[in-house]
C-alpha atoms as a PDB file:
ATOM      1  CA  UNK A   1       0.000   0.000   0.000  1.00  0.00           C
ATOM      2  CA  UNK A   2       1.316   3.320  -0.880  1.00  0.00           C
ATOM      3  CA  UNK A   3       0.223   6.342   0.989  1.00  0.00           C
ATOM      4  CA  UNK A   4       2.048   9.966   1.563  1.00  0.00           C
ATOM      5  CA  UNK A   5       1.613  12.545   4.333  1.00  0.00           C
ATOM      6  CA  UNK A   6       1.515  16.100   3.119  1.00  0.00           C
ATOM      7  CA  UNK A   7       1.696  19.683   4.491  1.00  0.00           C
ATOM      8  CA  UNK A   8      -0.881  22.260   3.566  1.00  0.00           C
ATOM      9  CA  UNK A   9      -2.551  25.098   5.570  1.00  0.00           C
ATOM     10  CA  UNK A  10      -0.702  24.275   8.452  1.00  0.00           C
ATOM     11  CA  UNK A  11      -1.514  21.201   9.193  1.00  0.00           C
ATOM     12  CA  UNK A  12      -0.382  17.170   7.934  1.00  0.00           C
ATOM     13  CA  UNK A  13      -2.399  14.734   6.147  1.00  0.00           C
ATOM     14  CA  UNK A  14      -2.047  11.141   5.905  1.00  0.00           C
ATOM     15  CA  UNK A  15      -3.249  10.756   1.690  1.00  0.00           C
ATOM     16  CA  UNK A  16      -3.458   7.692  -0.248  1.00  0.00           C
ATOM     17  CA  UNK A  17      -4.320   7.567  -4.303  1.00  0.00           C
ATOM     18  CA  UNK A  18      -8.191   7.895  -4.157  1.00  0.00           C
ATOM     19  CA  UNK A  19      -8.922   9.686  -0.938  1.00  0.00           C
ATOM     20  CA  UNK A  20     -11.122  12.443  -0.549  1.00  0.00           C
ATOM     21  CA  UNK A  21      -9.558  15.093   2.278  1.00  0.00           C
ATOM     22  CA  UNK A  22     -11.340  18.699   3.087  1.00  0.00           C
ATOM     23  CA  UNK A  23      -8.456  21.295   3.530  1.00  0.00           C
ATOM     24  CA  UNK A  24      -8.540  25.454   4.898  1.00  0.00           C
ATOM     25  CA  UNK A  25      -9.175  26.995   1.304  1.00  0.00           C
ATOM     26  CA  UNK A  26      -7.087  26.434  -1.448  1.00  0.00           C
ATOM     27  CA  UNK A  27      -7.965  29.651  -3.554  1.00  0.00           C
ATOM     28  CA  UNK A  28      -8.519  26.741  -6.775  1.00  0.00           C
ATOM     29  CA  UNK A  29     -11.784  26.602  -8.851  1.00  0.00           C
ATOM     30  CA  UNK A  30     -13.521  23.522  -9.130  1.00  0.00           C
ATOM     31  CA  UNK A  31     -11.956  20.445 -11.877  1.00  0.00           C
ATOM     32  CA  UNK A  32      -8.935  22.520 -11.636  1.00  0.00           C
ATOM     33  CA  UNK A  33      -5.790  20.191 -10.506  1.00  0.00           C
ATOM     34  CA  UNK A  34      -3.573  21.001  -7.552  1.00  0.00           C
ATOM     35  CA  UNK A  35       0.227  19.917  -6.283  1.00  0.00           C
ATOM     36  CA  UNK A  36       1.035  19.606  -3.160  1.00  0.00           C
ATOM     37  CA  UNK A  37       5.144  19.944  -2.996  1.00  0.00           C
ATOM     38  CA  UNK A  38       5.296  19.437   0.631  1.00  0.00           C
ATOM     39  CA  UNK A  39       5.836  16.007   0.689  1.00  0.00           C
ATOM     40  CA  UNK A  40       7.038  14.877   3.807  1.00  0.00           C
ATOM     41  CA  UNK A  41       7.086  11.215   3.854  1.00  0.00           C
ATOM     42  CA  UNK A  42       6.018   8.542   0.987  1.00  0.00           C
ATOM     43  CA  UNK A  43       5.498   4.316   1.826  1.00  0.00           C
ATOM     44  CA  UNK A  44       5.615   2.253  -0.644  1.00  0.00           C
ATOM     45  CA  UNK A  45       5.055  -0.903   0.712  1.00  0.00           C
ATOM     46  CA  UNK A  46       8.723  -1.673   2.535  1.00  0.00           C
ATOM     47  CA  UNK A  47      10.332   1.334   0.956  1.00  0.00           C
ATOM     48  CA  UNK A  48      10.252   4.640   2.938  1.00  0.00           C
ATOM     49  CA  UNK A  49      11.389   8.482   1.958  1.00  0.00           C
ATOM     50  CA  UNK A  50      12.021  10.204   4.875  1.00  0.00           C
ATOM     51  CA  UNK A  51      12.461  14.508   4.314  1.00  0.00           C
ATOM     52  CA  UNK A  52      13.966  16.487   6.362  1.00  0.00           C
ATOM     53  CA  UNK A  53      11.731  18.014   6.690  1.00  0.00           C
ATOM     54  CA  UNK A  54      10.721  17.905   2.618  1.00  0.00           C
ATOM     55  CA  UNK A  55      11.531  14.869   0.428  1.00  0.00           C
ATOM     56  CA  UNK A  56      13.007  16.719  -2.554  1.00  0.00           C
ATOM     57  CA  UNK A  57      11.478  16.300  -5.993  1.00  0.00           C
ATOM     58  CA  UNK A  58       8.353  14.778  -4.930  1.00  0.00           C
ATOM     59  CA  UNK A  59       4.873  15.438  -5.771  1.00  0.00           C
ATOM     60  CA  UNK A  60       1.479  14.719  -4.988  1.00  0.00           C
ATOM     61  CA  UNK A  61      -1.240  15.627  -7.145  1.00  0.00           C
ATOM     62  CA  UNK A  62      -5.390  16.243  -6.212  1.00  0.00           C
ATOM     63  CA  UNK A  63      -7.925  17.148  -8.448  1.00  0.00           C
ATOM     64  CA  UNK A  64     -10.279  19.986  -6.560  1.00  0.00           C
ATOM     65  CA  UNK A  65     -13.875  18.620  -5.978  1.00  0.00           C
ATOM     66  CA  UNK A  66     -15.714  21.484  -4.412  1.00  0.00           C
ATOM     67  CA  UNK A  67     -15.451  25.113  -2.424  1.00  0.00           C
ATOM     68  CA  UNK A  68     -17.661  25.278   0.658  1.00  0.00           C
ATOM     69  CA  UNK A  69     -18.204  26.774   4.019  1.00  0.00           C
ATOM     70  CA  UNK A  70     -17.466  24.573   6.767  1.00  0.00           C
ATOM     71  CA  UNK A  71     -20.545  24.676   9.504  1.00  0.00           C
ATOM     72  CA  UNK A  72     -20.353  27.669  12.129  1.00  0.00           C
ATOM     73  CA  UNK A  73     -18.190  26.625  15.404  1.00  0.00           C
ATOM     74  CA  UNK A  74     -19.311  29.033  17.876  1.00  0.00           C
ATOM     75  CA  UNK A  75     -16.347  30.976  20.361  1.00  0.00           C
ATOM     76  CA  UNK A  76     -17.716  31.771  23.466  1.00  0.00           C
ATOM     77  CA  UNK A  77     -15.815  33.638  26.230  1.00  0.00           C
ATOM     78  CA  UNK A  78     -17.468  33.737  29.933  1.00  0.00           C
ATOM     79  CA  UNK A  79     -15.449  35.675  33.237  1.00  0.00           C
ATOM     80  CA  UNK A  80     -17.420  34.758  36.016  1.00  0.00           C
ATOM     81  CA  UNK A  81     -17.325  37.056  38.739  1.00  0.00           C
ATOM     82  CA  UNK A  82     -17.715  40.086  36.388  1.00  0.00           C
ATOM     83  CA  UNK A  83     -20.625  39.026  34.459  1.00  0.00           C
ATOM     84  CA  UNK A  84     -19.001  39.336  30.867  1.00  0.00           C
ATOM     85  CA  UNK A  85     -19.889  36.611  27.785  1.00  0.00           C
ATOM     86  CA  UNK A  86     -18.903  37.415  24.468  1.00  0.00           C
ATOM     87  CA  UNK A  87     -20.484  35.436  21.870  1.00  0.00           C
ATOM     88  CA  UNK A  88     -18.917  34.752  18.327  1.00  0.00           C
ATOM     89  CA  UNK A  89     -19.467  32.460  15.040  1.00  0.00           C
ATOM     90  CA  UNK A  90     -17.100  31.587  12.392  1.00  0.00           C
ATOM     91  CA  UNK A  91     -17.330  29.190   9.768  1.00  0.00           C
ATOM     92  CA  UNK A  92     -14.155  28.653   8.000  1.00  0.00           C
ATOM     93  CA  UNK A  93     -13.556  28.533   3.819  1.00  0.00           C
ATOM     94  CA  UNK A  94     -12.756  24.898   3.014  1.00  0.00           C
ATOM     95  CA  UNK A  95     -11.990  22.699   0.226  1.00  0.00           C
ATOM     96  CA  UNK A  96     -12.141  19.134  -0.856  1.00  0.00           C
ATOM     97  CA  UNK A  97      -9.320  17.450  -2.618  1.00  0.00           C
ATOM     98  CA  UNK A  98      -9.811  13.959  -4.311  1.00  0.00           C
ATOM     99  CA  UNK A  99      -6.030  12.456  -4.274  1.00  0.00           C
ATOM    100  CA  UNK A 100      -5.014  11.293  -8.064  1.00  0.00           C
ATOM    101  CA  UNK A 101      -1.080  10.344  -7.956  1.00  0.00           C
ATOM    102  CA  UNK A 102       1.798  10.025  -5.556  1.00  0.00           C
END
């Protein structure tokens, strides 16, 4: 089994050829293709690449499925003893990737 993990937005992602992952916004319109560079570790069965902390040359490549808004998380902020909430929503730009090639 071959699978990669990848940097993007801050955060890793274990990715195999065929997965579907939903990533902070890539800025991509949808059908467009998109190459992830930061490649930081690729299995291929018993052979590993190791990067520190990139492996050089190497490539993974998604096709972008969709743009959407994630659901709202709501941020709320309580001090007890003087009476003060603060209430806030966000809902954060994201974007699913469908995994084509290692």
């Amino acid at each position: 089994m071959k699978f990669a993990v990848i940097e993007t937005g801050g955060k890793q992602y274990k990715v195999a050829v065929g997965d579907k992952i939903d990533i902070e916004k890539l800025g991509s319109e949808n059908g467009s293709s998109v190459v992830f560079d930061k490649v930081l570790l690729i299995v291929d069965g018993e052979d590993i690449s190791l990067g520190a902390p990139y492996i050089k040359d190497a490539k993974v490549t998604g096709k972008v499925l969709e743009n959407y808004r994630d659901k709202k998380k709501i941020v709320f902020k309580y001090h007890s003893k003087v009476r003060r909430r603060k209430k806030k929503g966000h809902r954060q730009e994201m974007t699913e990737v469908e995994i084509v090639k290692i």
